[in-house]
PDB file of N, CA and C in Angstrom:
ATOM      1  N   UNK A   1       6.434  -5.048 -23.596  1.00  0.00           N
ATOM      2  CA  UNK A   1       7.202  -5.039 -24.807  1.00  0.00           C
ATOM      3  C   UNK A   1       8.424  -4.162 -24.593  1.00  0.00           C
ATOM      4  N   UNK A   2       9.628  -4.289 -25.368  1.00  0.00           N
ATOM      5  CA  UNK A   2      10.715  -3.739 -24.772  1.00  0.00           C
ATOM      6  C   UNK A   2      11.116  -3.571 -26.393  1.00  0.00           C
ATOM      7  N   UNK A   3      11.371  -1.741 -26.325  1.00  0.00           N
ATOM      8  CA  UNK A   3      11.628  -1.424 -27.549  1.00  0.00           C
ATOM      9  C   UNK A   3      12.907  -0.654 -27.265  1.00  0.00           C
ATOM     10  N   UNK A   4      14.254  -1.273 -27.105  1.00  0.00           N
ATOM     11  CA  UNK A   4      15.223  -0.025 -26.203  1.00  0.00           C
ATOM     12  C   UNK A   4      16.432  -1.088 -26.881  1.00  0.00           C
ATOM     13  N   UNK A   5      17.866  -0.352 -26.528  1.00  0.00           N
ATOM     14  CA  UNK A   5      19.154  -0.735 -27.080  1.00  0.00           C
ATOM     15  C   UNK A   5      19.304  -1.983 -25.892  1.00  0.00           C
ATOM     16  N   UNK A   6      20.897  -2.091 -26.514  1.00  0.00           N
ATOM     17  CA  UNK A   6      21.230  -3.169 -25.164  1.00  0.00           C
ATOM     18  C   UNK A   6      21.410  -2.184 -23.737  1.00  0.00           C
ATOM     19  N   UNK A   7      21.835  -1.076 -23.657  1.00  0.00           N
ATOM     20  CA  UNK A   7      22.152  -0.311 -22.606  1.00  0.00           C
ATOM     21  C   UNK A   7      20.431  -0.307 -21.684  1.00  0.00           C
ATOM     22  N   UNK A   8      19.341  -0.400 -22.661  1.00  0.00           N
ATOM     23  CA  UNK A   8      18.631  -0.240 -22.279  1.00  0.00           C
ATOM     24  C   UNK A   8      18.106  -1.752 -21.442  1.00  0.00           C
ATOM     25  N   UNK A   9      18.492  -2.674 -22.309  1.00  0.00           N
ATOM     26  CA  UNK A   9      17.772  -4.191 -21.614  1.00  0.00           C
ATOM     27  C   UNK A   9      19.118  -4.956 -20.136  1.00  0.00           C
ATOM     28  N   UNK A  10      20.032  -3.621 -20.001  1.00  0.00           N
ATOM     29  CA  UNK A  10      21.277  -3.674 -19.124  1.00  0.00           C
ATOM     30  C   UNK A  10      20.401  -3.325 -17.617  1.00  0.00           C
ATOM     31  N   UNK A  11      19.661  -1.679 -18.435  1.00  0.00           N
ATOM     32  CA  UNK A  11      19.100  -1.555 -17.011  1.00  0.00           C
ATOM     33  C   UNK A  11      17.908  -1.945 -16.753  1.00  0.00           C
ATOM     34  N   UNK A  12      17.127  -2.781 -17.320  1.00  0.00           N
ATOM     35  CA  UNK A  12      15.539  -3.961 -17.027  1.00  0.00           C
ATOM     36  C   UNK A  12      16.639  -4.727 -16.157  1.00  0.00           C
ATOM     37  N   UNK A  13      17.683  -5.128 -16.605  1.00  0.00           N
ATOM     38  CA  UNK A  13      18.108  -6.134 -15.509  1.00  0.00           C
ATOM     39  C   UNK A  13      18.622  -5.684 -14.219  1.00  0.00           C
ATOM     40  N   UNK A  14      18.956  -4.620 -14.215  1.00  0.00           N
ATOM     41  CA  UNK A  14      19.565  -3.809 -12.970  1.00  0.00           C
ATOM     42  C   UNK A  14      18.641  -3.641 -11.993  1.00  0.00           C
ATOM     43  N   UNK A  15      17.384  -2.870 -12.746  1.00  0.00           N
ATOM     44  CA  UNK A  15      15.899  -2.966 -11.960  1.00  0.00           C
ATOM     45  C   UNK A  15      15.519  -4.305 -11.393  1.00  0.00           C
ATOM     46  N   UNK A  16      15.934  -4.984 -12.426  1.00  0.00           N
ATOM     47  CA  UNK A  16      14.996  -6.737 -11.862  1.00  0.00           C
ATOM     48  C   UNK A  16      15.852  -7.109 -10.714  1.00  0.00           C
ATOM     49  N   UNK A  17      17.302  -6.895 -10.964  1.00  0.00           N
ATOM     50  CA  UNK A  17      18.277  -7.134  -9.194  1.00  0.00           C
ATOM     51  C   UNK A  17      17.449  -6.346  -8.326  1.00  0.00           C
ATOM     52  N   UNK A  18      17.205  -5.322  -8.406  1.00  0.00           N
ATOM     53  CA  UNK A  18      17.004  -4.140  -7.088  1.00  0.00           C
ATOM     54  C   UNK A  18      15.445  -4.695  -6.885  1.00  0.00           C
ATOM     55  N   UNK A  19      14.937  -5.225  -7.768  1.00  0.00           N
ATOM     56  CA  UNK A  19      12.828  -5.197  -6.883  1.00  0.00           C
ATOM     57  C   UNK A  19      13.175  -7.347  -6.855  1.00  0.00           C
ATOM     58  N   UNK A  20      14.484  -7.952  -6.739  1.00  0.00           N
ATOM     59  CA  UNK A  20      14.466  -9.216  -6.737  1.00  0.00           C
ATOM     60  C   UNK A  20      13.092 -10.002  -7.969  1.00  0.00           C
ATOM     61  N   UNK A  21      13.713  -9.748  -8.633  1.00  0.00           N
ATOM     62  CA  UNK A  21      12.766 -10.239  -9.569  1.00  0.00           C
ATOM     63  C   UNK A  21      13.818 -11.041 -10.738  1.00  0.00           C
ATOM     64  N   UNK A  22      13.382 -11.953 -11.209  1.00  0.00           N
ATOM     65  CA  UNK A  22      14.307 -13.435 -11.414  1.00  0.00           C
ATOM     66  C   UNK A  22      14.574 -12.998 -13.369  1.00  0.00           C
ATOM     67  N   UNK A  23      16.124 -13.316 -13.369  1.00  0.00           N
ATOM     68  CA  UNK A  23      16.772 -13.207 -14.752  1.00  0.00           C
ATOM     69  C   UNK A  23      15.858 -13.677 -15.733  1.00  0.00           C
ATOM     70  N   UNK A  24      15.378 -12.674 -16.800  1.00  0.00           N
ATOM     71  CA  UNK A  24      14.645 -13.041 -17.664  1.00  0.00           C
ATOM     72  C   UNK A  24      13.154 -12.784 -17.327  1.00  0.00           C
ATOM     73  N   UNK A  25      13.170 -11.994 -16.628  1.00  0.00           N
ATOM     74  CA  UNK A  25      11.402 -11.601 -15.966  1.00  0.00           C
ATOM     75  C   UNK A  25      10.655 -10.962 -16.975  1.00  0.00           C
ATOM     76  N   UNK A  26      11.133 -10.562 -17.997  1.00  0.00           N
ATOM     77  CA  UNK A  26      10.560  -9.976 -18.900  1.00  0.00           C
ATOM     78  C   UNK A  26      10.482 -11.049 -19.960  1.00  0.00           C
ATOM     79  N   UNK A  27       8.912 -11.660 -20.553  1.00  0.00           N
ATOM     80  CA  UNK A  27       8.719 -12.186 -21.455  1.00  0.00           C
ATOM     81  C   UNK A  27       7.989 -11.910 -22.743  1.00  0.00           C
ATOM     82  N   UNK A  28       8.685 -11.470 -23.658  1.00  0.00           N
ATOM     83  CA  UNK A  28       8.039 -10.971 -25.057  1.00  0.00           C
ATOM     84  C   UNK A  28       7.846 -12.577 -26.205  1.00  0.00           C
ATOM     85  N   UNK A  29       7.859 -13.245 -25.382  1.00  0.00           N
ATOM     86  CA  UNK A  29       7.501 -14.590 -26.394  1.00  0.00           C
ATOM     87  C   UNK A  29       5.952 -14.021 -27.166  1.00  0.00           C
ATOM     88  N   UNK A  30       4.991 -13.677 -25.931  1.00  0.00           N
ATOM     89  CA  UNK A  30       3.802 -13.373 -26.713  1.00  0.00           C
ATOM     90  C   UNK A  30       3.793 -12.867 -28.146  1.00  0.00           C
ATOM     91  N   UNK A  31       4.941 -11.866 -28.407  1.00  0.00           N
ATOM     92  CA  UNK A  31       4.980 -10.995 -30.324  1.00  0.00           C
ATOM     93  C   UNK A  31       5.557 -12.045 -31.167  1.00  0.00           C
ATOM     94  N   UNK A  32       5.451 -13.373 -30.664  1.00  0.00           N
ATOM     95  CA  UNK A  32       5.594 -14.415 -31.940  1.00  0.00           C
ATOM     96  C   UNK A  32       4.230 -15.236 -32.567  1.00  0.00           C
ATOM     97  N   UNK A  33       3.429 -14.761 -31.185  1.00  0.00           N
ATOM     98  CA  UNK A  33       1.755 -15.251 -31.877  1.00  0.00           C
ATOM     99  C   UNK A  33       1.305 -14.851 -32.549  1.00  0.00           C
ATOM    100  N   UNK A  34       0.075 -15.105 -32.994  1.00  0.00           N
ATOM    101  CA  UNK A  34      -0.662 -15.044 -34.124  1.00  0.00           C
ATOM    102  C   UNK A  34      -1.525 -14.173 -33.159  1.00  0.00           C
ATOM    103  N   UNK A  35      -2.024 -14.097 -32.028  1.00  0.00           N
ATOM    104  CA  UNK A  35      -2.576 -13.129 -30.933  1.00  0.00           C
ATOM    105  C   UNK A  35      -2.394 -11.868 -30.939  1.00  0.00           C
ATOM    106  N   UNK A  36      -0.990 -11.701 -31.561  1.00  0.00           N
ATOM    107  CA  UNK A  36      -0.193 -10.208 -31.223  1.00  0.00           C
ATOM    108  C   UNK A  36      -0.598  -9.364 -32.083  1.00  0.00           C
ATOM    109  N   UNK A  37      -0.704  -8.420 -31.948  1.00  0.00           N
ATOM    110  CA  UNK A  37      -0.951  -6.777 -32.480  1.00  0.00           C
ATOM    111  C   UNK A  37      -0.448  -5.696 -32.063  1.00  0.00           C
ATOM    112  N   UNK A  38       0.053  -4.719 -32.853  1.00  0.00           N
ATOM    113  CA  UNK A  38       0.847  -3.523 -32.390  1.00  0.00           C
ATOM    114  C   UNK A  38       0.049  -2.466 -31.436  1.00  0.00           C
ATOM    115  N   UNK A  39      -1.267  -3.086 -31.495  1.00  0.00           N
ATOM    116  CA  UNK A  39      -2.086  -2.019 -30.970  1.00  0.00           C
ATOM    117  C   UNK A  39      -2.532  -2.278 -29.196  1.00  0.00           C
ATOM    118  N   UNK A  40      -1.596  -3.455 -28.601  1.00  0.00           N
ATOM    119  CA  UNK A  40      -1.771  -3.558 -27.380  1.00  0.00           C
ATOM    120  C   UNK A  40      -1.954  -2.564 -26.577  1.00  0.00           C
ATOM    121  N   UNK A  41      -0.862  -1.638 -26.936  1.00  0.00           N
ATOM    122  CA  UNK A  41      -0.618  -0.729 -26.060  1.00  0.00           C
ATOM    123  C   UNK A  41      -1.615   0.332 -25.394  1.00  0.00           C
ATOM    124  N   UNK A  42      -2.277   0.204 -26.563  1.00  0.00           N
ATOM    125  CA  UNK A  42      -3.394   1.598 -26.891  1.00  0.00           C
ATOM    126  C   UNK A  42      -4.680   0.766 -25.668  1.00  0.00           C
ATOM    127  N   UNK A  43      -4.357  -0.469 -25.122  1.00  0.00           N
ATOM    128  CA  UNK A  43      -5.572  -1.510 -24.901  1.00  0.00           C
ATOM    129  C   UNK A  43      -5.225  -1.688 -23.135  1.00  0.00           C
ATOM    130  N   UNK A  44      -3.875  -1.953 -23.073  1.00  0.00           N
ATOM    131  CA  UNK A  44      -3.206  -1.960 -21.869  1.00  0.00           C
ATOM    132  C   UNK A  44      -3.206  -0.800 -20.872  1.00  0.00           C
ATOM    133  N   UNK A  45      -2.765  -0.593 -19.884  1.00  0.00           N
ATOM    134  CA  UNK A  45      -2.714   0.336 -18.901  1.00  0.00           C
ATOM    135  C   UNK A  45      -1.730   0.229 -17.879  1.00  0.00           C
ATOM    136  N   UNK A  46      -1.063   1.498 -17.391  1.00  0.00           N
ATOM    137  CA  UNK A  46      -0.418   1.759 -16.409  1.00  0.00           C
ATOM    138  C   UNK A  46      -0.257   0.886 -15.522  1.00  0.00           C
ATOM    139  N   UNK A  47       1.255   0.261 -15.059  1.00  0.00           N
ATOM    140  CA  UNK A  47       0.545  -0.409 -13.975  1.00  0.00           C
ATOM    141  C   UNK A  47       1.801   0.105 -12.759  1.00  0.00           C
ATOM    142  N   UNK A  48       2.752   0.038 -13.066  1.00  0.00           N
ATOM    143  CA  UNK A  48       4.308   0.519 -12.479  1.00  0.00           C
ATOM    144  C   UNK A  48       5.212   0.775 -13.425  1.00  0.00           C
ATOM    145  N   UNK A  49       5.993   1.809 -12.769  1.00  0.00           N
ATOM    146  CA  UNK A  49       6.960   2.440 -13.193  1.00  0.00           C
ATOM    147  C   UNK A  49       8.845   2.081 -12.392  1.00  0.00           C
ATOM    148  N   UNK A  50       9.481   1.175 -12.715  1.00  0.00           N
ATOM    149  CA  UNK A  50      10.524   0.700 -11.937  1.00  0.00           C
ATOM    150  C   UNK A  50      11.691   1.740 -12.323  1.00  0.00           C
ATOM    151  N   UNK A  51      12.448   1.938 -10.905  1.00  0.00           N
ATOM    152  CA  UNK A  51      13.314   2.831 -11.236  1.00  0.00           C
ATOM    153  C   UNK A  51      13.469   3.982 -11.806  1.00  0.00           C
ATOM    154  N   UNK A  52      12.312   5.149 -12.078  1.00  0.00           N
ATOM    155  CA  UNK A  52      11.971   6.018 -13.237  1.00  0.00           C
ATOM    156  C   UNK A  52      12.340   5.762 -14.495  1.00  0.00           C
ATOM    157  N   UNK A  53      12.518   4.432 -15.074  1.00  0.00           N
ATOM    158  CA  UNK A  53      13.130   3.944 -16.053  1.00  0.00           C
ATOM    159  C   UNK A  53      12.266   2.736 -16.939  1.00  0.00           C
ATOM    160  N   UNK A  54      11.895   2.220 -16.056  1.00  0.00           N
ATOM    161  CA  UNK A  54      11.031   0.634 -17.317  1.00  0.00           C
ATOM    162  C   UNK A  54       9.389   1.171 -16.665  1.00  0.00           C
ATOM    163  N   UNK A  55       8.890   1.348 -17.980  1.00  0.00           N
ATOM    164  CA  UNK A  55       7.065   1.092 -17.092  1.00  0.00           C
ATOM    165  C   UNK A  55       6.673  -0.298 -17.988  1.00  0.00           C
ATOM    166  N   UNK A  56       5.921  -0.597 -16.597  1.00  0.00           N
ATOM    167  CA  UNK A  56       5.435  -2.119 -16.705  1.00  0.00           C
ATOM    168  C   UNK A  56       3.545  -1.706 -17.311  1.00  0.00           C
ATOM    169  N   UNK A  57       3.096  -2.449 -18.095  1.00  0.00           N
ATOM    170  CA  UNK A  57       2.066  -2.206 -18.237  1.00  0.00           C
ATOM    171  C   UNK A  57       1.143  -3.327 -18.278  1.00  0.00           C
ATOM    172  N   UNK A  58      -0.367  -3.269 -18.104  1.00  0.00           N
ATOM    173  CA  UNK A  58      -1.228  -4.359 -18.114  1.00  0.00           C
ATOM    174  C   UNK A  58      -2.474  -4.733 -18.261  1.00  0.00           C
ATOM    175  N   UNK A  59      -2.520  -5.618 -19.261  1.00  0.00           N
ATOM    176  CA  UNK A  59      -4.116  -6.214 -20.169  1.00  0.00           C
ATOM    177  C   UNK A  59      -5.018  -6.090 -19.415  1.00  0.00           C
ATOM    178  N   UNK A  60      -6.085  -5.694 -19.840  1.00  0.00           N
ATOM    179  CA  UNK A  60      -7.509  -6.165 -18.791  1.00  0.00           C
ATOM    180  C   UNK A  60      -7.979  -7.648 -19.044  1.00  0.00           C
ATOM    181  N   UNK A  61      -7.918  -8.534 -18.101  1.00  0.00           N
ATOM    182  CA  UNK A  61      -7.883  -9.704 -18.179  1.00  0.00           C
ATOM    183  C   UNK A  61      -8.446 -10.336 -19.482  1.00  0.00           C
ATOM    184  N   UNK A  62      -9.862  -9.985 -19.590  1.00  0.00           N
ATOM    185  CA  UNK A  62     -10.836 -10.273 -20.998  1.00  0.00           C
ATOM    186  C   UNK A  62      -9.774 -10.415 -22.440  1.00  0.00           C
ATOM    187  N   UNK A  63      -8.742  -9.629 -22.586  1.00  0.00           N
ATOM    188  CA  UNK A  63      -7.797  -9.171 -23.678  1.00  0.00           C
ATOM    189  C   UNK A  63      -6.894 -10.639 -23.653  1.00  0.00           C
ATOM    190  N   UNK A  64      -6.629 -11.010 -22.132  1.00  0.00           N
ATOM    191  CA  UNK A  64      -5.661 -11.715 -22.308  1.00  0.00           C
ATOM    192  C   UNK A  64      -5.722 -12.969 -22.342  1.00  0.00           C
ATOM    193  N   UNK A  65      -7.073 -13.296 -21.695  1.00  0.00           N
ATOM    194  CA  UNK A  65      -7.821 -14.627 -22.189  1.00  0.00           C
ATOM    195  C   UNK A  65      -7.858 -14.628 -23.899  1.00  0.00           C
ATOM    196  N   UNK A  66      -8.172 -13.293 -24.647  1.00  0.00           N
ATOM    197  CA  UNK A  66      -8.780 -13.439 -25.937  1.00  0.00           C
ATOM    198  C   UNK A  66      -7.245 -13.855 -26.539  1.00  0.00           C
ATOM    199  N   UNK A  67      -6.480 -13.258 -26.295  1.00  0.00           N
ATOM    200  CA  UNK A  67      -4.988 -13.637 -26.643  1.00  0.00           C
ATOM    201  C   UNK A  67      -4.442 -15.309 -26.766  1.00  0.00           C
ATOM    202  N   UNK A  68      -4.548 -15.013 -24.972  1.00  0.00           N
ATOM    203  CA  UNK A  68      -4.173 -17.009 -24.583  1.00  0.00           C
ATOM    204  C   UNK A  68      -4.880 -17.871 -25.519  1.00  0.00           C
ATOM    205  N   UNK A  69      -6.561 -17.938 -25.548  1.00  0.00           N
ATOM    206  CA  UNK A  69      -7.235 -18.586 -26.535  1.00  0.00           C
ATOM    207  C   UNK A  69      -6.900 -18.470 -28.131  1.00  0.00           C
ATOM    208  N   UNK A  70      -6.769 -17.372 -28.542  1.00  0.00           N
ATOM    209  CA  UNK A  70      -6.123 -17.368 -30.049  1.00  0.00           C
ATOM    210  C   UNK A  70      -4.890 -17.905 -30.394  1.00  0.00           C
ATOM    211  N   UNK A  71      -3.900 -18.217 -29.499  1.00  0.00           N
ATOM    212  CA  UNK A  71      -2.881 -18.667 -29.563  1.00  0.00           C
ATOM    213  C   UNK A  71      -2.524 -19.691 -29.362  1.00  0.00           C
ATOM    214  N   UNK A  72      -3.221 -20.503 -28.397  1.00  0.00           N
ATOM    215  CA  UNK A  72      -2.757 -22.029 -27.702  1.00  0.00           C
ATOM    216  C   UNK A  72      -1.393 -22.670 -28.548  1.00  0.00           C
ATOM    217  N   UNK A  73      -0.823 -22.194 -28.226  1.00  0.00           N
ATOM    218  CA  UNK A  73       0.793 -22.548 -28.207  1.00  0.00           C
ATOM    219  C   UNK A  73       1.023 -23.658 -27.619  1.00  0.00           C
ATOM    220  N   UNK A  74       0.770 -24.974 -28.291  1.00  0.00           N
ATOM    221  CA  UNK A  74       1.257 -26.458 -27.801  1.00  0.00           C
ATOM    222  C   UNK A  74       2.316 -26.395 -26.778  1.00  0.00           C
ATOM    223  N   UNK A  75       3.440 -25.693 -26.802  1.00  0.00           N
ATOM    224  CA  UNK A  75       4.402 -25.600 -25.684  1.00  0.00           C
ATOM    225  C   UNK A  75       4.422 -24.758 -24.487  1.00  0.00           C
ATOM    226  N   UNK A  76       3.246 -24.138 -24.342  1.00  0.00           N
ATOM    227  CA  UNK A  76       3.002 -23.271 -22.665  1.00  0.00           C
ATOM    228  C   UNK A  76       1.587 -23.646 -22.141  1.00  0.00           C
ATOM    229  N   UNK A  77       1.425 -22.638 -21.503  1.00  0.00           N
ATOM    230  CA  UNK A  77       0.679 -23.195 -20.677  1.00  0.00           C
ATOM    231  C   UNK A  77      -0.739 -22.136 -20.967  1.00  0.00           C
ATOM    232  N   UNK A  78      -1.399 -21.896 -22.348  1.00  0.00           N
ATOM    233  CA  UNK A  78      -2.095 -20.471 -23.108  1.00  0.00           C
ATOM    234  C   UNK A  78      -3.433 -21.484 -22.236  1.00  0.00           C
ATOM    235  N   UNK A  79      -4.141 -22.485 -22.064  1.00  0.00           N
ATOM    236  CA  UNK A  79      -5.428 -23.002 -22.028  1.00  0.00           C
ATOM    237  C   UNK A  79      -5.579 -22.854 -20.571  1.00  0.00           C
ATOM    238  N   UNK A  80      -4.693 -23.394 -19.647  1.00  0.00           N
ATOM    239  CA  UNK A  80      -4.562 -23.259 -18.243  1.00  0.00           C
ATOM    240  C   UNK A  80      -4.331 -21.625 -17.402  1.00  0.00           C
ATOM    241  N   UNK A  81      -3.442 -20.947 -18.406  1.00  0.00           N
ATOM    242  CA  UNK A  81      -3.561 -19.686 -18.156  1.00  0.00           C
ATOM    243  C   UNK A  81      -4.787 -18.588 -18.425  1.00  0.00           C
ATOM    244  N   UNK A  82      -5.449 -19.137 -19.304  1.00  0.00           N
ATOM    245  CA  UNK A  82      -6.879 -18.350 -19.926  1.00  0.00           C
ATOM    246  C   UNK A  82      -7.919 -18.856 -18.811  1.00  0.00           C
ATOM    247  N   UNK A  83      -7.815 -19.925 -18.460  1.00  0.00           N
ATOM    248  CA  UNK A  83      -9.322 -20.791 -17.696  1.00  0.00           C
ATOM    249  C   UNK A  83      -8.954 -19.863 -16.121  1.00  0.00           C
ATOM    250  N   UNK A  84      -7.359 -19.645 -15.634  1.00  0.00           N
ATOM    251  CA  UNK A  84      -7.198 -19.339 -14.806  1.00  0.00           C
ATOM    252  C   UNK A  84      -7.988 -17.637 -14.476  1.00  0.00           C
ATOM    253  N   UNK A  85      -7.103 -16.993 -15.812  1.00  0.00           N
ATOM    254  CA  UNK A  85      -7.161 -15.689 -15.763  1.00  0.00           C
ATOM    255  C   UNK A  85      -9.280 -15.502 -15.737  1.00  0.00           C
ATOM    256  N   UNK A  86      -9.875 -16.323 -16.573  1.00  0.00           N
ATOM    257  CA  UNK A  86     -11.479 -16.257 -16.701  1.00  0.00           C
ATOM    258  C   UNK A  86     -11.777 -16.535 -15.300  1.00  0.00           C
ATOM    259  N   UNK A  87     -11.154 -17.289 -14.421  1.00  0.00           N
ATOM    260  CA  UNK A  87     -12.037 -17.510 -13.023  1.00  0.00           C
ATOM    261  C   UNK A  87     -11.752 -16.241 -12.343  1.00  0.00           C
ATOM    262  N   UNK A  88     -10.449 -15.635 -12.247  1.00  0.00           N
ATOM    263  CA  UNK A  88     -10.647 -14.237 -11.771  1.00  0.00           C
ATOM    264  C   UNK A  88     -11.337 -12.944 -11.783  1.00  0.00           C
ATOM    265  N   UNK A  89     -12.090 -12.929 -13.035  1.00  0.00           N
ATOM    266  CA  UNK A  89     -12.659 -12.107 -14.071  1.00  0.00           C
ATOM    267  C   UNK A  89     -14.253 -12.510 -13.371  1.00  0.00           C
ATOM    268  N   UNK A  90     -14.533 -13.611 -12.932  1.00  0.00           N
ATOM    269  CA  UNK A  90     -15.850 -13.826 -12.773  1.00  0.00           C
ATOM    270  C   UNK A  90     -15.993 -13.650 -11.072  1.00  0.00           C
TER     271      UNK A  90
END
């Protein structure tokens, strides 16, 4: 989630040049579901820190299946991504 000015979403992209990581790597589509809750954060964990500047953080899989499944968003890919993320988990 990206809670910062434009100066701030200037340097997510500066970072994303320097670790080659592709325009728009950051996807907050998820806070338009019905899945979403403010309380991710508290649920998520550490995962990297880019540039001493953006920390990246991340679901324990179980969370994000429960997500993908609550959401199935006719236009992505929430059923294929949940079945995926559950075979890893097992």
């Amino acid at each position: 989630m990206i809670f910062a000015s434009s100066s701030m979403k200037d340097a997510i992209n500066t970072v994303g040049d320097k670790n080659g990581l592709p325009t728009g790597w950051i996807n907050e589509e998820f806070r338009k579901t019905s899945s979403y809750t403010e309380k991710i954060r508290q649920y998520s964990k550490h995962y990297k820190l880019f540039a001493n500047i953006l920390e990246a953080r991340m679901l324990p899989s179980e969370y994000d299946v429960a997500m993908k499944l609550a959401s199935l968003r006719p236009y992505k890919y929430d059923m294929s991504d949940a079945v995926d993320k559950f075979k890893l988990t097992r």
